[in-house]
C-alpha atoms as a PDB file:
ATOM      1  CA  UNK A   1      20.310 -21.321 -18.814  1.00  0.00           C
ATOM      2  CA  UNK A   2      17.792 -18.182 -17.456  1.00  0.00           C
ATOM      3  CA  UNK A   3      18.455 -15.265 -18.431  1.00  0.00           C
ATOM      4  CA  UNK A   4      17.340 -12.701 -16.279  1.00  0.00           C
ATOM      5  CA  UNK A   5      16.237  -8.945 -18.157  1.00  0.00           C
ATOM      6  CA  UNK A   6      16.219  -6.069 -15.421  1.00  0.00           C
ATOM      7  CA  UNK A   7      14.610  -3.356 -17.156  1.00  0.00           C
ATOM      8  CA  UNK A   8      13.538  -0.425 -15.177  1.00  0.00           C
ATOM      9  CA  UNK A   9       9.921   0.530 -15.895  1.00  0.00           C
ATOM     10  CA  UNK A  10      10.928   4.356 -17.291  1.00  0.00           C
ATOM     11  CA  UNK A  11      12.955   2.551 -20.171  1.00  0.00           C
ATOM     12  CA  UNK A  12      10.931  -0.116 -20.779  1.00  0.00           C
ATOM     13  CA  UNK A  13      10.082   1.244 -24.405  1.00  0.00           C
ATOM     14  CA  UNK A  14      10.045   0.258 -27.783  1.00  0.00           C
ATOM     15  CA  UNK A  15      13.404   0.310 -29.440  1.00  0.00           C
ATOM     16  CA  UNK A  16      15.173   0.912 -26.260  1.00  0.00           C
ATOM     17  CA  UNK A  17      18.361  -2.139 -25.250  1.00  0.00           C
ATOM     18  CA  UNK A  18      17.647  -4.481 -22.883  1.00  0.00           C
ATOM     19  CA  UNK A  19      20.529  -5.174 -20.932  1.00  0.00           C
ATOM     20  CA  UNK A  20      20.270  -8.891 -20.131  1.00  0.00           C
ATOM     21  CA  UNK A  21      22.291 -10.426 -17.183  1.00  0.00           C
ATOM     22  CA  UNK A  22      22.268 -14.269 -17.271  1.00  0.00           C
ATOM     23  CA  UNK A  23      21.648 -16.790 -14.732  1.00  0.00           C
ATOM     24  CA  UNK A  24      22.355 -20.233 -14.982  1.00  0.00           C
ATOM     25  CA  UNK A  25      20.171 -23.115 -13.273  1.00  0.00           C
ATOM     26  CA  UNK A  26      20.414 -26.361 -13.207  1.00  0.00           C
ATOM     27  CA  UNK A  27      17.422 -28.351 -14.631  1.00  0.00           C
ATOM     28  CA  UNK A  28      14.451 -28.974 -13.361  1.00  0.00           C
ATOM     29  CA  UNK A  29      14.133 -32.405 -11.587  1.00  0.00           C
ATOM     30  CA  UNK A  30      11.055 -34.070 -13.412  1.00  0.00           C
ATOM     31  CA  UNK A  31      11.344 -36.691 -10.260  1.00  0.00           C
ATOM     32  CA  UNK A  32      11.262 -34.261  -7.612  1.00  0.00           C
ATOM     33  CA  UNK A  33       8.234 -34.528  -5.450  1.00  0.00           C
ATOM     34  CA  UNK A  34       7.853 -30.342  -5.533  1.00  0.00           C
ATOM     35  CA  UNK A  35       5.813 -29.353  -8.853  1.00  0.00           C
ATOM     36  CA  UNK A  36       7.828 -28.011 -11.408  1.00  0.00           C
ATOM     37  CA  UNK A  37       5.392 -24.853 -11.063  1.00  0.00           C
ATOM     38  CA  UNK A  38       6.878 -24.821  -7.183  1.00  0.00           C
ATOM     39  CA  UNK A  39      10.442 -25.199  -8.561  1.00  0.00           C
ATOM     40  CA  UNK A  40      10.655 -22.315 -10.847  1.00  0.00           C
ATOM     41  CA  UNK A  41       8.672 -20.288  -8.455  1.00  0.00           C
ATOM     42  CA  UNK A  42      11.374 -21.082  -5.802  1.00  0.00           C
ATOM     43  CA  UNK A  43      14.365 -20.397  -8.173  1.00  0.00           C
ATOM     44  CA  UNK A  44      13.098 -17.294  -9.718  1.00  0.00           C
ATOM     45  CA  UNK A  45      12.511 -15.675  -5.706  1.00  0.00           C
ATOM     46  CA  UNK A  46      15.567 -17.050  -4.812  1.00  0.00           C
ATOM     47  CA  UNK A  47      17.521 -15.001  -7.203  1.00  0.00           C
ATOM     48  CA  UNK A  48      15.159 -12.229  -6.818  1.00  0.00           C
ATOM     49  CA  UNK A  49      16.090 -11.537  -3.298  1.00  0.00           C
ATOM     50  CA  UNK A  50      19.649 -11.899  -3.838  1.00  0.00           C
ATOM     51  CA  UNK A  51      19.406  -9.959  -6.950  1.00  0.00           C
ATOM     52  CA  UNK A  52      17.306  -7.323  -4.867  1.00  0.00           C
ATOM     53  CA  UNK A  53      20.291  -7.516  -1.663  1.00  0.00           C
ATOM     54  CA  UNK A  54      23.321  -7.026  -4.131  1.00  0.00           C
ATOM     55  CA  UNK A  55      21.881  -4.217  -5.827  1.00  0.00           C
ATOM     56  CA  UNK A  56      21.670  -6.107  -9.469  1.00  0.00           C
ATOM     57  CA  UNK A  57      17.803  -5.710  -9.525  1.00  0.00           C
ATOM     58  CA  UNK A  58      15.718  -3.107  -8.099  1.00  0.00           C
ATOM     59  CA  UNK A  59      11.816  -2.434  -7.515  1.00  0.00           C
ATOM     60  CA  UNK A  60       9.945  -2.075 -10.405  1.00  0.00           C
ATOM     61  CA  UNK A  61      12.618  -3.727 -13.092  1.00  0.00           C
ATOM     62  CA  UNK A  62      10.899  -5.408 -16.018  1.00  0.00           C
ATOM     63  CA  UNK A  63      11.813  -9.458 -14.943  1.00  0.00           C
ATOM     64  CA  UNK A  64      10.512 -11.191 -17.508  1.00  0.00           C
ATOM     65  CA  UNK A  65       7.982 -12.979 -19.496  1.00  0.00           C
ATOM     66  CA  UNK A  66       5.762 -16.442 -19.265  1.00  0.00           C
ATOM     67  CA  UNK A  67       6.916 -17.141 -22.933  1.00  0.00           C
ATOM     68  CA  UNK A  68      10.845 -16.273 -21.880  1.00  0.00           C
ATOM     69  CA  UNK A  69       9.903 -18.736 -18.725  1.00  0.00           C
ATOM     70  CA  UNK A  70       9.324 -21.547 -21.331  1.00  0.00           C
ATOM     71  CA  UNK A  71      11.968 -21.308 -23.132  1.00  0.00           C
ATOM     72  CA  UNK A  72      14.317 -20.756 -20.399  1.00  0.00           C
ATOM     73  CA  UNK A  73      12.897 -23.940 -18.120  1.00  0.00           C
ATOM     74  CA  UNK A  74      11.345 -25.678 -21.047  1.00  0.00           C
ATOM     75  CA  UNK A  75       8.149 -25.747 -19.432  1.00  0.00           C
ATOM     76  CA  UNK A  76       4.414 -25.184 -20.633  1.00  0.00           C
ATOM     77  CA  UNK A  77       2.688 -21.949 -20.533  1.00  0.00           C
ATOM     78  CA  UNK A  78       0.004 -23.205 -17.941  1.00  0.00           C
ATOM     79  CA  UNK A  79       3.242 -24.223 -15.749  1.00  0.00           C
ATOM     80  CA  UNK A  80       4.909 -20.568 -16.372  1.00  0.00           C
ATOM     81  CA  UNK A  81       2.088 -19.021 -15.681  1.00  0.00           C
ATOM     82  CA  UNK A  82       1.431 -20.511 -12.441  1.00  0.00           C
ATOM     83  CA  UNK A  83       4.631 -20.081 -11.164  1.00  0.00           C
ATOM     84  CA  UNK A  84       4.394 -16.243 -11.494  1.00  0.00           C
ATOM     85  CA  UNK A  85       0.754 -16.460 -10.378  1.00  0.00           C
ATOM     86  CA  UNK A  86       2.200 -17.669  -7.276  1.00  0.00           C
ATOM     87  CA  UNK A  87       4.766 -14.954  -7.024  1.00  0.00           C
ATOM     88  CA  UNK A  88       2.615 -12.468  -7.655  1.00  0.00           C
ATOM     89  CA  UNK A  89       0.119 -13.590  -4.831  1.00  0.00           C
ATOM     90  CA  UNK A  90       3.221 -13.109  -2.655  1.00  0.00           C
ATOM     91  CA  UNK A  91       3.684  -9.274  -3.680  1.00  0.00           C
ATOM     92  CA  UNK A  92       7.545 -10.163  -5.518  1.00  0.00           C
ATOM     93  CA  UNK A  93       6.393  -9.477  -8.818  1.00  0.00           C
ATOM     94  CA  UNK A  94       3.499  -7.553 -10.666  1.00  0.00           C
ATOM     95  CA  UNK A  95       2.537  -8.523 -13.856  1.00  0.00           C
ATOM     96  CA  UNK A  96       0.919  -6.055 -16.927  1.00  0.00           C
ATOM     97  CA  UNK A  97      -0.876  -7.623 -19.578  1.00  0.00           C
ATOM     98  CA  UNK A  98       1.180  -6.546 -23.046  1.00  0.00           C
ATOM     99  CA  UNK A  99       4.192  -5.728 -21.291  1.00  0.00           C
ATOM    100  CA  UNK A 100       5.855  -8.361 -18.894  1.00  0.00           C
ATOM    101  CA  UNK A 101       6.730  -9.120 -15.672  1.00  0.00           C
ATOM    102  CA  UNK A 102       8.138  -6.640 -13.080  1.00  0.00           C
ATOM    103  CA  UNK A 103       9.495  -6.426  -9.653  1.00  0.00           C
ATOM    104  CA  UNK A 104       7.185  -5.187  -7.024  1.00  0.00           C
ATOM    105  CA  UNK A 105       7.823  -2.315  -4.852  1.00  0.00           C
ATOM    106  CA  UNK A 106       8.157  -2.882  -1.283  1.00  0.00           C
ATOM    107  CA  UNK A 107       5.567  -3.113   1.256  1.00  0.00           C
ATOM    108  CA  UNK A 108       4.779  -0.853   4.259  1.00  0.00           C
ATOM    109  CA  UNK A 109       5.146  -3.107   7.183  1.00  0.00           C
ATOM    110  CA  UNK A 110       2.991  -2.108  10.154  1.00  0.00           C
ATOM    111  CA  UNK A 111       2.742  -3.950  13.641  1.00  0.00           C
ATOM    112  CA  UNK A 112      -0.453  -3.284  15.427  1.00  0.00           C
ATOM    113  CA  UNK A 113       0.474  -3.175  19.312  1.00  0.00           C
ATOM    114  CA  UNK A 114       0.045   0.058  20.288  1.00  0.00           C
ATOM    115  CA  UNK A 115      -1.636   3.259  19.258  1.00  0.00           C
ATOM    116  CA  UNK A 116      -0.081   5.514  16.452  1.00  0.00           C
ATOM    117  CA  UNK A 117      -0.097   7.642  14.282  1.00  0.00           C
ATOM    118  CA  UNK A 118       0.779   7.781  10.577  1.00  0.00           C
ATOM    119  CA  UNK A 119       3.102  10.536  10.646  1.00  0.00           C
ATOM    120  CA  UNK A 120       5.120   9.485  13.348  1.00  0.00           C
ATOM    121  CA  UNK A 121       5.234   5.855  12.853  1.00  0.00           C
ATOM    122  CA  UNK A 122       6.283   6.148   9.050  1.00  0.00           C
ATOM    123  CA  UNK A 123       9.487   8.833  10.002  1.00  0.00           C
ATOM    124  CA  UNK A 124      10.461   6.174  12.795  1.00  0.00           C
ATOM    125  CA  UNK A 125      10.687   3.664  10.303  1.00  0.00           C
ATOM    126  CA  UNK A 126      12.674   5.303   8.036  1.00  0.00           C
ATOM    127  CA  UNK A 127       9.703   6.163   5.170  1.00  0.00           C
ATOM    128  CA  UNK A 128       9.275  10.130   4.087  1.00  0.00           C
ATOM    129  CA  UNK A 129       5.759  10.869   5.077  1.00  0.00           C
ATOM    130  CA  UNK A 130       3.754  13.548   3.986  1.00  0.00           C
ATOM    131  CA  UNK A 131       0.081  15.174   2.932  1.00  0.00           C
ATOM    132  CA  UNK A 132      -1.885  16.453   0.481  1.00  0.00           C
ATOM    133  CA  UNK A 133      -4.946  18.159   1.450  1.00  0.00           C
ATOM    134  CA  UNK A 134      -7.933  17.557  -0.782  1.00  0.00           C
ATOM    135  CA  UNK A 135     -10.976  19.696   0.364  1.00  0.00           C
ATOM    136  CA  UNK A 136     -11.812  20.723   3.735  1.00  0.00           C
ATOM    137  CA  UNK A 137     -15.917  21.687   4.244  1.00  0.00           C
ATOM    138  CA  UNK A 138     -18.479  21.502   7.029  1.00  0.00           C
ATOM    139  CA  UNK A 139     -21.277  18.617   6.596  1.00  0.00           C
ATOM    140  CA  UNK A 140     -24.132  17.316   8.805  1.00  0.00           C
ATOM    141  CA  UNK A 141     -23.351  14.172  10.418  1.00  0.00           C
ATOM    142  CA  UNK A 142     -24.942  11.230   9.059  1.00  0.00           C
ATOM    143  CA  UNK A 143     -26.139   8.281  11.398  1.00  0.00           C
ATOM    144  CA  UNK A 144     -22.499   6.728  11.239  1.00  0.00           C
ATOM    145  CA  UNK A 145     -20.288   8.888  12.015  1.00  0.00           C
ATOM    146  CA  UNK A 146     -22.822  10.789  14.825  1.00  0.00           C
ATOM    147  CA  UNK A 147     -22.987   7.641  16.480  1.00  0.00           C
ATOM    148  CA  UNK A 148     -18.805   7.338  16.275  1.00  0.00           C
ATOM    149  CA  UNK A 149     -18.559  10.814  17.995  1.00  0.00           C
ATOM    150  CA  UNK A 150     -21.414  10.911  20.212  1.00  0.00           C
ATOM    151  CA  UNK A 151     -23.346  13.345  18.047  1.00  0.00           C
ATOM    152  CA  UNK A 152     -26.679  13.920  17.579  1.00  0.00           C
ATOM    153  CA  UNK A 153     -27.424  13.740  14.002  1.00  0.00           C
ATOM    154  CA  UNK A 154     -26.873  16.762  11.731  1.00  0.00           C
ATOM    155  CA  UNK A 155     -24.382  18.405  14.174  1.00  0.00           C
ATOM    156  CA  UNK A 156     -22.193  20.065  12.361  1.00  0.00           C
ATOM    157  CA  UNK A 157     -18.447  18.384  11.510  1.00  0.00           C
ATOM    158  CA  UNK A 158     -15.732  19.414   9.901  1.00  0.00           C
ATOM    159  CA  UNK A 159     -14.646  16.905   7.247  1.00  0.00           C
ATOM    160  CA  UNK A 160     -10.886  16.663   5.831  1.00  0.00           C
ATOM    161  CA  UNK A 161     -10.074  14.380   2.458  1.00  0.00           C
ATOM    162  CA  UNK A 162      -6.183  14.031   2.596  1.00  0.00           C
ATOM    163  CA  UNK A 163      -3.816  11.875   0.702  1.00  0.00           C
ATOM    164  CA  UNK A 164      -1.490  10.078   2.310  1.00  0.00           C
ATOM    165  CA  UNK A 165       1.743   9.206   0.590  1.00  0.00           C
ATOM    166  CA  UNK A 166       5.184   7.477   1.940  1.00  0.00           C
ATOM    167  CA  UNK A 167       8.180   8.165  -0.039  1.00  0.00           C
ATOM    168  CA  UNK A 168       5.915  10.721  -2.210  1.00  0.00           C
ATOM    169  CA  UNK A 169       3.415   7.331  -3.430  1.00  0.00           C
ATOM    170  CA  UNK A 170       0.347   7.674  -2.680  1.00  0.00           C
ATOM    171  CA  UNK A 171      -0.858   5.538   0.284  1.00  0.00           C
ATOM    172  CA  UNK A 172      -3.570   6.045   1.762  1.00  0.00           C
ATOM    173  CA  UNK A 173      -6.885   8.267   0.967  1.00  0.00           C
ATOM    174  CA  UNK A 174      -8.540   9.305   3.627  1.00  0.00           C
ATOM    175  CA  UNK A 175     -11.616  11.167   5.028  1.00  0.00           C
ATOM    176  CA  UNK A 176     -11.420  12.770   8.674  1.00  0.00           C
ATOM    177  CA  UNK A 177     -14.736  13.974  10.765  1.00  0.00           C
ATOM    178  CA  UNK A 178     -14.167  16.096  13.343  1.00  0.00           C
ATOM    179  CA  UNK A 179     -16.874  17.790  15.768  1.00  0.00           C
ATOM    180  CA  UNK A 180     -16.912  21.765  15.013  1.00  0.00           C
ATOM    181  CA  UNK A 181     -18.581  22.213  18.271  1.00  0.00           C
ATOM    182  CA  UNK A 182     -15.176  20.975  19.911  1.00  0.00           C
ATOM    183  CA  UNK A 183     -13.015  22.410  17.592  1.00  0.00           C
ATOM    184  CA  UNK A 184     -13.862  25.615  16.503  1.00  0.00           C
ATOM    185  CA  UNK A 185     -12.221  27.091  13.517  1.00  0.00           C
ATOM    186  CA  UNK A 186     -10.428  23.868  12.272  1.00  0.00           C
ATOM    187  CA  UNK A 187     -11.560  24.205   8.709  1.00  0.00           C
ATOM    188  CA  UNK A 188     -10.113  27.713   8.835  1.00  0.00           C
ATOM    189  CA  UNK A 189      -6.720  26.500   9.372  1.00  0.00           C
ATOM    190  CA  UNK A 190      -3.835  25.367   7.167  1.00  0.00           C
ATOM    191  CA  UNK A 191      -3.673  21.408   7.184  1.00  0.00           C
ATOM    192  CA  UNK A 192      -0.537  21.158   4.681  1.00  0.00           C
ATOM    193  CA  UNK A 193       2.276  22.493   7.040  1.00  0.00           C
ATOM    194  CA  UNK A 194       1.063  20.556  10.079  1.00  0.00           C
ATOM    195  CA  UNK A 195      -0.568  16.976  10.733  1.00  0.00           C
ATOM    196  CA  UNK A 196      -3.853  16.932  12.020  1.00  0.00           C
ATOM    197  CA  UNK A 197      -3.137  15.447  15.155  1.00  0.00           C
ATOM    198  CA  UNK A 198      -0.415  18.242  16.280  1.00  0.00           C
ATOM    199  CA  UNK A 199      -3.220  20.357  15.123  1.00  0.00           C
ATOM    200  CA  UNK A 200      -5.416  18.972  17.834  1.00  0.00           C
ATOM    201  CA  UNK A 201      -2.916  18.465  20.516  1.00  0.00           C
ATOM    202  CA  UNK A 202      -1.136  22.088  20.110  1.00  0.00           C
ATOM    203  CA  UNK A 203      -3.815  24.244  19.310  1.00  0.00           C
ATOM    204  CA  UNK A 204      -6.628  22.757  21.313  1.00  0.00           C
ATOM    205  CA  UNK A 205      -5.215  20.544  23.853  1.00  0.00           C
ATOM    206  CA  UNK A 206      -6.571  17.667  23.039  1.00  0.00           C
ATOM    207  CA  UNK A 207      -4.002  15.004  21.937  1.00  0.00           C
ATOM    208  CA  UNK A 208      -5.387  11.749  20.824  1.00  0.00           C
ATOM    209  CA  UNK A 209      -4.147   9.193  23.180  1.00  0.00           C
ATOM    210  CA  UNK A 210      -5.645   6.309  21.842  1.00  0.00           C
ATOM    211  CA  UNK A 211      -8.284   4.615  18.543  1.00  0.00           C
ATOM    212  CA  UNK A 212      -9.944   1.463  17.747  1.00  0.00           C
ATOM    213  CA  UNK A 213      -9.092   0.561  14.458  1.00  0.00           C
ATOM    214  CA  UNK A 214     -11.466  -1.532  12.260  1.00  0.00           C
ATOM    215  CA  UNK A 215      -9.971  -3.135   8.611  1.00  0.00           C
ATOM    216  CA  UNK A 216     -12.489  -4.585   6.256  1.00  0.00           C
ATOM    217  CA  UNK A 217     -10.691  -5.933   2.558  1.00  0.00           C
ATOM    218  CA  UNK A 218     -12.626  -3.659  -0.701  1.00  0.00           C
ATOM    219  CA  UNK A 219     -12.225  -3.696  -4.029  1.00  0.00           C
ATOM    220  CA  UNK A 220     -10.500  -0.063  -4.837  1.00  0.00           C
ATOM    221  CA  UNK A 221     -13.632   2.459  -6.689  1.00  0.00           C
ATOM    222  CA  UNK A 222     -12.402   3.897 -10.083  1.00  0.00           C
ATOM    223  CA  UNK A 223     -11.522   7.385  -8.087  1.00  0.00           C
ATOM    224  CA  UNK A 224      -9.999   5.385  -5.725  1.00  0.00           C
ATOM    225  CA  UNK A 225      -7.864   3.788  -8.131  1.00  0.00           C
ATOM    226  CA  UNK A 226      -7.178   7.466  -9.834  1.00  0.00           C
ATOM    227  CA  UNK A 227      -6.052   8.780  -6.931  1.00  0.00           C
ATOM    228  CA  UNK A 228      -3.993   6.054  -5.372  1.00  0.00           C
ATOM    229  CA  UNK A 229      -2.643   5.873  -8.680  1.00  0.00           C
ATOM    230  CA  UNK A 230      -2.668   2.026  -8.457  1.00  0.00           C
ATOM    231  CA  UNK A 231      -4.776  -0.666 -10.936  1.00  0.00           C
ATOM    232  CA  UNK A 232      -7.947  -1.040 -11.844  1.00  0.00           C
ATOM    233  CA  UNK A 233      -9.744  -3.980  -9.306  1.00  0.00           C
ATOM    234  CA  UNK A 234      -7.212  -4.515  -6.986  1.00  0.00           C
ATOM    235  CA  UNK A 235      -7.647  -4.800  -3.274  1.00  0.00           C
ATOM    236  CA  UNK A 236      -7.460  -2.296  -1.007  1.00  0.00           C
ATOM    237  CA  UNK A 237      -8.049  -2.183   2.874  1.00  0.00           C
ATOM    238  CA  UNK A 238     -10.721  -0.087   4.229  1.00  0.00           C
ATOM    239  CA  UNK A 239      -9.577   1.089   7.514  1.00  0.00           C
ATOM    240  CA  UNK A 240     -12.038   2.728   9.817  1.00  0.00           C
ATOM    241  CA  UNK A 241     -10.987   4.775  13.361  1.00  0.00           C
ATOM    242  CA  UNK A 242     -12.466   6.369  16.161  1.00  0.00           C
ATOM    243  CA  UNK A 243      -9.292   8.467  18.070  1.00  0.00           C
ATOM    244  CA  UNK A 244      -9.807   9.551  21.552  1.00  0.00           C
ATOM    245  CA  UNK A 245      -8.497  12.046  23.754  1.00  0.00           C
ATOM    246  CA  UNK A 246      -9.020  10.881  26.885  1.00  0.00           C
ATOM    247  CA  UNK A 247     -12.611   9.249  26.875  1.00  0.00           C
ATOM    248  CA  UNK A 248     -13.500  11.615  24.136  1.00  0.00           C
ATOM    249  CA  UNK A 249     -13.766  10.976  20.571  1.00  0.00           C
ATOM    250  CA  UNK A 250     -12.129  13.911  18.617  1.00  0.00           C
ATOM    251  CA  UNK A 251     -12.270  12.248  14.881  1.00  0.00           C
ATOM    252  CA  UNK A 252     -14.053   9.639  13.579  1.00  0.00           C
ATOM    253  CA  UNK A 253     -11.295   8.568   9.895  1.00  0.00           C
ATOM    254  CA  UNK A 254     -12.596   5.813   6.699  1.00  0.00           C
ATOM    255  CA  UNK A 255     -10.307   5.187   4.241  1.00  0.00           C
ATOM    256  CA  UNK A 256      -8.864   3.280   2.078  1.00  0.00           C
ATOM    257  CA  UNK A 257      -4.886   1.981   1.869  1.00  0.00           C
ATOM    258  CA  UNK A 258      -3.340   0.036  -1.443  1.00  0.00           C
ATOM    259  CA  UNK A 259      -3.575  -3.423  -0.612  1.00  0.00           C
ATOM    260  CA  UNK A 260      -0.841  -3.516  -2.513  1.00  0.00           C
ATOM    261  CA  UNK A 261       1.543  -1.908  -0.278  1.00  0.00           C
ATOM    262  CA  UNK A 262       0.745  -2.707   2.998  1.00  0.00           C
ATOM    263  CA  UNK A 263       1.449  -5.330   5.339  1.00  0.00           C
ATOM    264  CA  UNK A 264      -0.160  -5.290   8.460  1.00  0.00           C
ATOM    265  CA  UNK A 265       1.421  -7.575  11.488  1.00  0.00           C
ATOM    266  CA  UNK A 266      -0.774  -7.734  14.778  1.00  0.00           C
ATOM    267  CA  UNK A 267       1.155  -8.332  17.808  1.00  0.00           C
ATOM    268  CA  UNK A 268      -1.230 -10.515  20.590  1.00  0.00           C
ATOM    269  CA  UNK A 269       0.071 -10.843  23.715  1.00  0.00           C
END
């Protein structure tokens, strides 16, 4: 018999009652041709995602532990261990050293087929989007992002750090460059009540119409990780844009999303 422990992460304490709902399973088949790694893998997402449709489990539950694994299946601890190795490299579970096993939080699906924008492609999928507004200053452009805008360098940009977050988790970090000499007053104006690209399309008619988009996979820097509020040496993905308004390139964007929340599905055609 498994027993299955949804804990939610907030009561996950010492001293606090674990309720424990159990699940029985059948043995493992020793002359199956699947790994008994695979099998336990397969049986723990299997009740996972029906656990996860009924309502009975929900993201970020403590699951449970490689030692509860082998004395559930009676398996080894290499054999426990890889089967929520391979679970976790799937993005169902997340695993803290010291404290157990728990249910991942869902992924941000995106399909790349078209242009769009944050904003409005998180509120037509349901998500709460929104923005915090780190620092706005003027800079010099360096070689990169002069070349991005069709600068010379040193001309003057305005540069926006924002945090991105989707049902108020932070997301995405993210630093905007935008020429001054096109936009003037932009770090003068209030970038909390109103996304940056209504800014440009209402106030200075220039709505970005289309990007190229370049992803690279990082390694998330410490005040990445502080900000993104996410662990230490996980991936991220470094997304790069250049947005266009018309022919003309209004904002050259780097950042960097949680690889750990993102899913990213590219529609050829």
């Amino acid at each position: 018999m498994f027993e299955a422990t949804p804990l939610s992460q907030k009561s996950a304490q010492p001293g606090r009652t674990r309720q424990q709902t159990s699940l029985v399973f059948d043995p493992l088949d020793q002359a199956h041709p699947l790994p008994l790694y695979a099998q336990v893998q397969e049986r723990l997402k299997t009740v996972l995602e029906q656990g996860l449709r009924s309502g009975q489990f929900k993201p970020g539950d403590f699951f449970t532990t490689e030692k509860d694994l082998c004395r559930q299946f009676q398996i080894s601890a290499i054999t426990a261990k890889r089967a929520l190795d391979e679970l976790e490299a799937a993005g169902v579970l997340v695993r803290q050293r010291g404290r157990g096993t728990f249910l991942a939080q869902p992924r941000f699906p995106q399909v790349l087929d078209h242009f769009y924008r944050f904003t409005t492609y998180m509120r037509e999928h349901g998500f709460t989007p929104s923005s915090r507004t780190l620092a706005v200053r003027t800079a010099q452009a360096d070689a990169h992002v002069a070349s991005a805008l069709g600068l010379k360098r040193k001309e003057t940009v305005v540069e926006i750090d924002r945090l991105r977050l989707v049902n108020g988790e932070p997301f995405f970090l993210q630093t905007s460059s935008l020429p001054l000499s096109l936009l003037p007053g932009l770090d003068k104006l209030d970038h909390d009540s109103q996304s940056l690209y209504e800014i440009l399309s209402s106030r200075y008619h220039l709505p970005p119409t289309r990007c190229t988009d370049t992803f690279e996979p990082v390694l998330l820097r410490k005040h990445e990780v502080q900000l993104l509020q996410t662990q230490a040496r996980i991936p991220g993905l470094l997304l790069e844009r250049i947005a266009y308004s018309g022919d003309t390139p209004v904002e050259f964007s780097r950042g960097v999303i949680r690889g750990d929340r993102c899913r990213l599905t590219v529609d050829l055609r």
